[in-house]
C-alpha atoms as a PDB file:
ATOM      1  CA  UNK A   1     -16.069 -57.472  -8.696  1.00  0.00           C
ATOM      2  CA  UNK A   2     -18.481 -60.025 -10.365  1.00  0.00           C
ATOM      3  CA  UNK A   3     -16.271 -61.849 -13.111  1.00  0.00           C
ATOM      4  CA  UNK A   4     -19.390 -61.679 -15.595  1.00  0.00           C
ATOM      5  CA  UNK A   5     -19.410 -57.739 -15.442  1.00  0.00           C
ATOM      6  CA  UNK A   6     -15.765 -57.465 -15.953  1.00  0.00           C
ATOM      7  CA  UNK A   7     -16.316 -59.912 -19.056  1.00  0.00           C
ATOM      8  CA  UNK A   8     -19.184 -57.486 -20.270  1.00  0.00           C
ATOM      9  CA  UNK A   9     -17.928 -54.494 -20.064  1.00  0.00           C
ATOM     10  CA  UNK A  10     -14.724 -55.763 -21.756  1.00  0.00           C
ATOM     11  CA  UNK A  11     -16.599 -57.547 -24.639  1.00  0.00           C
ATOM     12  CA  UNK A  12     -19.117 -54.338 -25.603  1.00  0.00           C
ATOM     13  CA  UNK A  13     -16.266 -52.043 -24.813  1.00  0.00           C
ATOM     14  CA  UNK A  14     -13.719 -53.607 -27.221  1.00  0.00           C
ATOM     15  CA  UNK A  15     -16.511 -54.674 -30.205  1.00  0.00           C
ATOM     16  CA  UNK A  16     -17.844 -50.452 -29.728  1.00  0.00           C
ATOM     17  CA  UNK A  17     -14.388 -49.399 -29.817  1.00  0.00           C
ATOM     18  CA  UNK A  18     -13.735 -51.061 -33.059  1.00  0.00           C
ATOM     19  CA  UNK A  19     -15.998 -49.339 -34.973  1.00  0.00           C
ATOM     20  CA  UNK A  20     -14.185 -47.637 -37.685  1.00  0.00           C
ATOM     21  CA  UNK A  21     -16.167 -44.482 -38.175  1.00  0.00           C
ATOM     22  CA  UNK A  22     -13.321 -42.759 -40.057  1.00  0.00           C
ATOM     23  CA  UNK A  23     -13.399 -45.827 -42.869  1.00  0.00           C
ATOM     24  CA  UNK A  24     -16.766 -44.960 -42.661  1.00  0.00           C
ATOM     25  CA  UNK A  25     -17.278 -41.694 -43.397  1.00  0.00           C
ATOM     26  CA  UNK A  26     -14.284 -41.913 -45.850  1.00  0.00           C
ATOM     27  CA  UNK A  27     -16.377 -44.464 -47.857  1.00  0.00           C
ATOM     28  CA  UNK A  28     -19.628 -42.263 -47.989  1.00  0.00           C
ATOM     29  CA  UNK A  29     -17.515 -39.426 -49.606  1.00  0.00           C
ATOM     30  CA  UNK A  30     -15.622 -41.807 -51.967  1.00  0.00           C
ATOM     31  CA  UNK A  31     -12.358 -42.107 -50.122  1.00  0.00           C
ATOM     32  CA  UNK A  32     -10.674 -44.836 -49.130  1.00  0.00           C
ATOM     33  CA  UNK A  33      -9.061 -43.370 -45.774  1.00  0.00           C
ATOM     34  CA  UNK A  34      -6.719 -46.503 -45.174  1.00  0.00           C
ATOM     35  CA  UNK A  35      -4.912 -45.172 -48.727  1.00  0.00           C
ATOM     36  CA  UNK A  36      -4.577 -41.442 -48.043  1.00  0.00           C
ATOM     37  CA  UNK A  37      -2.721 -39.224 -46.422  1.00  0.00           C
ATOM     38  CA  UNK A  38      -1.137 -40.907 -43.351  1.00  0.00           C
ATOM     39  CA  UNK A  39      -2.912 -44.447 -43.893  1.00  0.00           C
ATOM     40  CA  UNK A  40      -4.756 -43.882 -40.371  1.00  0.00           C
ATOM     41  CA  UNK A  41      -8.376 -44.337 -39.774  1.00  0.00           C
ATOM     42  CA  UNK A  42      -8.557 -41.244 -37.660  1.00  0.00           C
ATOM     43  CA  UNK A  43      -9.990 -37.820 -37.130  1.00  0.00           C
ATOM     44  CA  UNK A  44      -6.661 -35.973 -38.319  1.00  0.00           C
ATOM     45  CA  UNK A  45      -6.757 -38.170 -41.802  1.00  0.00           C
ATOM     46  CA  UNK A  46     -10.644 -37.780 -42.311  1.00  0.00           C
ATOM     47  CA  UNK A  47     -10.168 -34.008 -41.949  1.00  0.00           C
ATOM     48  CA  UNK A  48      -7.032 -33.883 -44.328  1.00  0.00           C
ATOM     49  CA  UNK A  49      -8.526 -36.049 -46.768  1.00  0.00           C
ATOM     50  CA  UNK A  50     -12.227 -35.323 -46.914  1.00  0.00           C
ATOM     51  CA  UNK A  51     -12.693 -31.884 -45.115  1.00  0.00           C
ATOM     52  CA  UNK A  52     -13.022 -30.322 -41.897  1.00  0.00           C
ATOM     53  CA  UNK A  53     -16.622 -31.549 -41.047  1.00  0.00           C
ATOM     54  CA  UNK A  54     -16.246 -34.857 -42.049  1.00  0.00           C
ATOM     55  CA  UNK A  55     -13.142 -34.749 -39.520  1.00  0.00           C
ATOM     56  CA  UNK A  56     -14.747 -33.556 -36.897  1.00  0.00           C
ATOM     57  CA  UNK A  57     -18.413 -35.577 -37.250  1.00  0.00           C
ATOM     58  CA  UNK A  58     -15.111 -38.067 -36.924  1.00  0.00           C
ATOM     59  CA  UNK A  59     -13.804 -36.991 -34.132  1.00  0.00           C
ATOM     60  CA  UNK A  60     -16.905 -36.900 -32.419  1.00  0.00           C
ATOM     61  CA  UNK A  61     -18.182 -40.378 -33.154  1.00  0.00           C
ATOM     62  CA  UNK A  62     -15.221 -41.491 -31.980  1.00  0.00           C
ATOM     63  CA  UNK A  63     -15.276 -39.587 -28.539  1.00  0.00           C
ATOM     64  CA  UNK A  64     -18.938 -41.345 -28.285  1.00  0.00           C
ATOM     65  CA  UNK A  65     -17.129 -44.214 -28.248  1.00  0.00           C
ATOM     66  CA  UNK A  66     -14.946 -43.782 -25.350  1.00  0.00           C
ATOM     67  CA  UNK A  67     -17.786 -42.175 -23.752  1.00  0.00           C
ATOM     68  CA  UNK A  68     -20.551 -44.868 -23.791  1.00  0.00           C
ATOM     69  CA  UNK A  69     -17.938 -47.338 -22.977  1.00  0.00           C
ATOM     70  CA  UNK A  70     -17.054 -45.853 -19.541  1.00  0.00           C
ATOM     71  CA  UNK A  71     -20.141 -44.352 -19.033  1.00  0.00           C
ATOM     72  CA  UNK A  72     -22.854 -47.521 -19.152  1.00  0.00           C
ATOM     73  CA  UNK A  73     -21.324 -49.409 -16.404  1.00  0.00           C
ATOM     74  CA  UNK A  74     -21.601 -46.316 -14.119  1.00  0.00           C
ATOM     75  CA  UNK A  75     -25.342 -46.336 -14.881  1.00  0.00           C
ATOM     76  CA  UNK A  76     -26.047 -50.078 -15.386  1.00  0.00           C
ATOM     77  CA  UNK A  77     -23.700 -51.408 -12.847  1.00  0.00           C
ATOM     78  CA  UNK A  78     -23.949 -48.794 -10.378  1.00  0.00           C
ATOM     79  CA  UNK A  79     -24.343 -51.763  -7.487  1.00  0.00           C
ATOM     80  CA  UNK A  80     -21.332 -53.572  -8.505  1.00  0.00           C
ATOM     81  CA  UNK A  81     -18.851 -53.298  -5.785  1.00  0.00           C
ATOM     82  CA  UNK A  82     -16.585 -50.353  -7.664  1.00  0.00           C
ATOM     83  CA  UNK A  83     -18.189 -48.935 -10.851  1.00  0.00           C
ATOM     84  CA  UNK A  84     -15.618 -46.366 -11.620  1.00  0.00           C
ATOM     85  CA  UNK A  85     -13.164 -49.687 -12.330  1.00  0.00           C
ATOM     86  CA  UNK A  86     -15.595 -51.103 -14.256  1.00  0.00           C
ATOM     87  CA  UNK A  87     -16.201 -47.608 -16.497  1.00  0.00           C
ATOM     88  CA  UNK A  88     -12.578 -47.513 -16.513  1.00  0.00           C
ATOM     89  CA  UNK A  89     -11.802 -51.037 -17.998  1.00  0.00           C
ATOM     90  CA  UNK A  90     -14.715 -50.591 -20.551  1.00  0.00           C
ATOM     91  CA  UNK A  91     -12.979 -47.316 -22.074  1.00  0.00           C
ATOM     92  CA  UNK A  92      -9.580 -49.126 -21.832  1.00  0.00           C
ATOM     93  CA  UNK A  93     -11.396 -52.017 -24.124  1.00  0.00           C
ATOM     94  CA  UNK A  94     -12.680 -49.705 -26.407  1.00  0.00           C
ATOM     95  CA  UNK A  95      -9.196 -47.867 -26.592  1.00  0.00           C
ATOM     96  CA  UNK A  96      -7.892 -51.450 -28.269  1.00  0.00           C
ATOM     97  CA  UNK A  97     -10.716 -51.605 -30.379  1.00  0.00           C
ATOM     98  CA  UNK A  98     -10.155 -48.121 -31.630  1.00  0.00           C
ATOM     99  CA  UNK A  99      -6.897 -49.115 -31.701  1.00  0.00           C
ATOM    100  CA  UNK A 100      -6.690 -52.643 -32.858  1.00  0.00           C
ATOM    101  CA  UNK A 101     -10.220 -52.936 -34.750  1.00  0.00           C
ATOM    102  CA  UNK A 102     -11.414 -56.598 -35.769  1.00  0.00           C
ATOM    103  CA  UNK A 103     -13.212 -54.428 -38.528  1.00  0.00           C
ATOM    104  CA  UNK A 104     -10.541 -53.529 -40.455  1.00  0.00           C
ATOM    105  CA  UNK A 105      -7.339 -56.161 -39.643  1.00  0.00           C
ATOM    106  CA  UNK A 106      -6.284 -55.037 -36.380  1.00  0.00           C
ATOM    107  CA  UNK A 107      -5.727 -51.834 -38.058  1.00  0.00           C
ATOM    108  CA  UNK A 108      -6.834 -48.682 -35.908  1.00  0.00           C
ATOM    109  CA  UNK A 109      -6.515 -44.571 -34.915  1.00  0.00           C
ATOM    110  CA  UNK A 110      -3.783 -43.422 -32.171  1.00  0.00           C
ATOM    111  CA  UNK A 111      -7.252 -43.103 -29.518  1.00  0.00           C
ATOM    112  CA  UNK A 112      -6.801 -39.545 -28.780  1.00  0.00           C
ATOM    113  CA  UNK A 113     -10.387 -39.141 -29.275  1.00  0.00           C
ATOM    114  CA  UNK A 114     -11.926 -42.349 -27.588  1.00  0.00           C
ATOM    115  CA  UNK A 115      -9.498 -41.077 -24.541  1.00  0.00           C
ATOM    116  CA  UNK A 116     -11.519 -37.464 -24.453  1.00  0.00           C
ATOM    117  CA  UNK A 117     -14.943 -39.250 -24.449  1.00  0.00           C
ATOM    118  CA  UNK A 118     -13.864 -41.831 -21.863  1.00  0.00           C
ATOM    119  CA  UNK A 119     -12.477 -38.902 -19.484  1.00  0.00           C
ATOM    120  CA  UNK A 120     -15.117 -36.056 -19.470  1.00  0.00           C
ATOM    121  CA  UNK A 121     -17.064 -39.159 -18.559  1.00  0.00           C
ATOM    122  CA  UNK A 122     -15.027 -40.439 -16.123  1.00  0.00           C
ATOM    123  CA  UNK A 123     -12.723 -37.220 -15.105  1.00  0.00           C
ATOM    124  CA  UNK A 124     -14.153 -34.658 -16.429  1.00  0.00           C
ATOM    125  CA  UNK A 125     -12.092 -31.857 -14.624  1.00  0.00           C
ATOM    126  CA  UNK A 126      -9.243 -34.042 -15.880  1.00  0.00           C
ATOM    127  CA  UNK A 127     -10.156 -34.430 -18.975  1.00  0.00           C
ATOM    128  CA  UNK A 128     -10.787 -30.318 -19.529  1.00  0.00           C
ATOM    129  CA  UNK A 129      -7.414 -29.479 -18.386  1.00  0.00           C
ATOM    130  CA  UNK A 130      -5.812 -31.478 -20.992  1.00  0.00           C
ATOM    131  CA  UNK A 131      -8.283 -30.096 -23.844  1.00  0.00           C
ATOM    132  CA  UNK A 132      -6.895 -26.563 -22.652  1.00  0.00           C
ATOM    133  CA  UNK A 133      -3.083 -27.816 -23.461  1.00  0.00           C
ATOM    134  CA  UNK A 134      -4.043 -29.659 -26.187  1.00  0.00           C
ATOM    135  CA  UNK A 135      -5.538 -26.628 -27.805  1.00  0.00           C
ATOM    136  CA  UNK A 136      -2.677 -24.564 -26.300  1.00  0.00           C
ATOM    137  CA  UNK A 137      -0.399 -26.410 -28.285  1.00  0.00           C
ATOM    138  CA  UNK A 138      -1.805 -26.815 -31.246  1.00  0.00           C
ATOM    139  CA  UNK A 139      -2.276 -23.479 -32.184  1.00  0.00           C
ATOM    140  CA  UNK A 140       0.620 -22.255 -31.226  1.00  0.00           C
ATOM    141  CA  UNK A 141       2.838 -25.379 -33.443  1.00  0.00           C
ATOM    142  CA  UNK A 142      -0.185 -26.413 -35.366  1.00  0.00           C
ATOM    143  CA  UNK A 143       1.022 -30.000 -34.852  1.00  0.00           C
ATOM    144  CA  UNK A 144      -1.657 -31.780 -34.039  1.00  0.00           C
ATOM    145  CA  UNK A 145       0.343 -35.455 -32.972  1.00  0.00           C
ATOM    146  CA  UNK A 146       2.323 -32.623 -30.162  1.00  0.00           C
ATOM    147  CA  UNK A 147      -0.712 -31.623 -28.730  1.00  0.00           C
ATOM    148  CA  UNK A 148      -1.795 -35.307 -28.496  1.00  0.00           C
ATOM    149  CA  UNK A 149       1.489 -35.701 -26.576  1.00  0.00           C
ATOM    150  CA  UNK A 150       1.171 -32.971 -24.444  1.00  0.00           C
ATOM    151  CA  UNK A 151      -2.459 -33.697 -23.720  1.00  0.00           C
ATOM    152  CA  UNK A 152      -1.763 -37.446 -22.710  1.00  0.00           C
ATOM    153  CA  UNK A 153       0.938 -35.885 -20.533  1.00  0.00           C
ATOM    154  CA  UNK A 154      -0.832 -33.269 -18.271  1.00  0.00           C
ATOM    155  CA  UNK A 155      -3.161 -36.657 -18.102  1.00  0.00           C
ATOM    156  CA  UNK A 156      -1.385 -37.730 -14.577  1.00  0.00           C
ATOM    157  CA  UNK A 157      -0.132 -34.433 -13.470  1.00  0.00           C
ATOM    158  CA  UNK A 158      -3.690 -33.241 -13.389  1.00  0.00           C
ATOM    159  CA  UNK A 159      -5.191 -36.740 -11.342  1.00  0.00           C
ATOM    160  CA  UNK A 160      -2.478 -35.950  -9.045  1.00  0.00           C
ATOM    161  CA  UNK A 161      -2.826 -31.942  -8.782  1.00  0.00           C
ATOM    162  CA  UNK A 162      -6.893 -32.470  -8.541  1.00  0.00           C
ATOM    163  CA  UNK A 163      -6.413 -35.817  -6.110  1.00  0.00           C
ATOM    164  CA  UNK A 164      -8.358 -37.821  -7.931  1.00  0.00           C
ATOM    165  CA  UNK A 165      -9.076 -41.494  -6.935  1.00  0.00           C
ATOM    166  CA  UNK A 166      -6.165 -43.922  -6.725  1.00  0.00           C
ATOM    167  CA  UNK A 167      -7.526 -45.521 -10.062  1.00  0.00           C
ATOM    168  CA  UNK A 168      -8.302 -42.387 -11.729  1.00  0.00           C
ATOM    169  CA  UNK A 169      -4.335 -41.453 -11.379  1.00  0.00           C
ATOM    170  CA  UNK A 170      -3.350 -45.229 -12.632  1.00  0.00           C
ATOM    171  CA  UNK A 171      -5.723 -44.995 -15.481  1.00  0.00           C
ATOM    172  CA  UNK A 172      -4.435 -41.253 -16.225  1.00  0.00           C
ATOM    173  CA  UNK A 173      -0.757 -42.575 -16.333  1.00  0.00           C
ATOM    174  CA  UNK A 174      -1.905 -45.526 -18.310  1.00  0.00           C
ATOM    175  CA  UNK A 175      -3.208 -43.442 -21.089  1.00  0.00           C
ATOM    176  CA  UNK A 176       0.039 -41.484 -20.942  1.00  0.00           C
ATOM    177  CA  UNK A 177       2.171 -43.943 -21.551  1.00  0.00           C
ATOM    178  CA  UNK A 178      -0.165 -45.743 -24.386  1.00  0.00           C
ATOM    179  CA  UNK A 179      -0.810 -42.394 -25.942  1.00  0.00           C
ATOM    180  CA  UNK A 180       3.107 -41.595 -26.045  1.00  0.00           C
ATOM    181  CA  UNK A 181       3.328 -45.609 -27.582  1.00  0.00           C
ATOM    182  CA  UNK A 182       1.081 -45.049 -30.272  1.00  0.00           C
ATOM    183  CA  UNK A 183       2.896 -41.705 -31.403  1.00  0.00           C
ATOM    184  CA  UNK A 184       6.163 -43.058 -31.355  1.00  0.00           C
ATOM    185  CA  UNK A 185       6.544 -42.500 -35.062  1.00  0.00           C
ATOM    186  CA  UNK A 186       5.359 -38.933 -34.847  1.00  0.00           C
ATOM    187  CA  UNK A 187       7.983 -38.294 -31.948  1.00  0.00           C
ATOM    188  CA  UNK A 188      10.827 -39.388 -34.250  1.00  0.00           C
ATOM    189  CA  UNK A 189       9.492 -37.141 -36.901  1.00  0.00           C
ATOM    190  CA  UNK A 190       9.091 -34.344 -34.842  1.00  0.00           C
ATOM    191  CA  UNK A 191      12.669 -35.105 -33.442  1.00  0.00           C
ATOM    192  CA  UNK A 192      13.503 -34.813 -37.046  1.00  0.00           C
ATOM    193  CA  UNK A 193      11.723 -32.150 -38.223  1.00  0.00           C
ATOM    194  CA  UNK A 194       9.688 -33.838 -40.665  1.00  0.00           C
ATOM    195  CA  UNK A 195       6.472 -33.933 -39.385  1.00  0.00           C
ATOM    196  CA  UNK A 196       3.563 -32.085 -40.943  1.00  0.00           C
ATOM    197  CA  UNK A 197       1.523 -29.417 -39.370  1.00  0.00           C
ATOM    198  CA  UNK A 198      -2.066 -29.183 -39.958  1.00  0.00           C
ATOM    199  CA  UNK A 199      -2.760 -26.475 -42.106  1.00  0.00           C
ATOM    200  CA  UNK A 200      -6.191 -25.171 -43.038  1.00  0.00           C
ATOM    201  CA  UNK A 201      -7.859 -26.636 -46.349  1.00  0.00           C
ATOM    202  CA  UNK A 202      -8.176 -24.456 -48.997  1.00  0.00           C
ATOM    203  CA  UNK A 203     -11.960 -24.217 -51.007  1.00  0.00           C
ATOM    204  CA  UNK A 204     -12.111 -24.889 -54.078  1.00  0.00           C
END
């Protein structure tokens, strides 16, 4: 692979990544999401703290994200000697963004939602199984960090199950493992039973 493609889809993948929609949209409705609720600028905070459509608007900003990053070198860069690497390092940079933005510190979300975008682009049969347990295990706990787990999970056992490309399953175990990393203080809550389930905001 050309050294200068691999350095551009790294760059615009990491710098898209780091947008930080959630501080965003916080800001427009007055809140400050870095000081509510969990502290995280993600789509689980927005919706606590501001409401469910603001959450999910969230959530599906930052899904473009993940998207656009592994989707423009499979149009752009379709000649380069293996695109679907190339799509699959640009949603890994904008994972770190997400996670690590330059915007805001190094701060960042868990990138459960930059990890959905990226996959229906680059897995989609993947990607739809784990949407099914996610959603399977969120409404039967209504904790939304276990069905983040249990979604990054099914990740390789699904690449593996649907034989997807060599990569595909590396990238699938990849996000596994990171997505497991980043809830590390959820699992010890969980383990503890102090974790908080999502539970519908009242009007008013």
């Amino acid at each position: 692979m050309n050294f200068y493609n691999i350095l551009a889809v790294s760059v615009a993948g990491y710098f898209f990544g780091s947008i930080p929609f959630a501080v965003i949209i916080g800001r427009a409705k007055g809140v400050d999401i870095l000081k509510v609720g969990s502290g995280n600028p993600g789509a689980t905070n927005v919706k606590r703290a501001v409401g469910k459509g603001a959450g999910n608007l969230c959530f599906l900003l930052d899904a473009l994200k993940g998207a656009v990053a592994a989707g423009w070198p499979l149009l752009f860069l379709a000649g380069s000697t293996n695109p679907l690497t190339l799509g699959i390092i640009g949603l890994l940079a904008s994972i770190a963004g997400h996670s690590f933005s330059i915007f805001i510190k190094f701060r960042g979300g868990k990138g459960v939602a930059v990890t959905v975008g990226g996959l229906l682009t680059l897995m989609p049969s993947v990607m739809l199984i784990g949407l099914f347990v996610w959603a399977a295990v969120f409404f039967t706990s209504r904790y939304v960090s276990l069905a983040s787990i249990a979604l990054g999970l099914s990740l390789p056992l699904s690449s593996v199950l649907l034989s997807q490309p060599a990569e595909g399953i590396i990238l699938a175990g990849l996000l596994a493992v990171l997505i497991l990393v980043r809830h590390r203080s959820n699992i010890k809550r969980l383990l503890s039973g102090t974790e908080n389930r999502f539970e519908r905001k009242k009007q008013g």
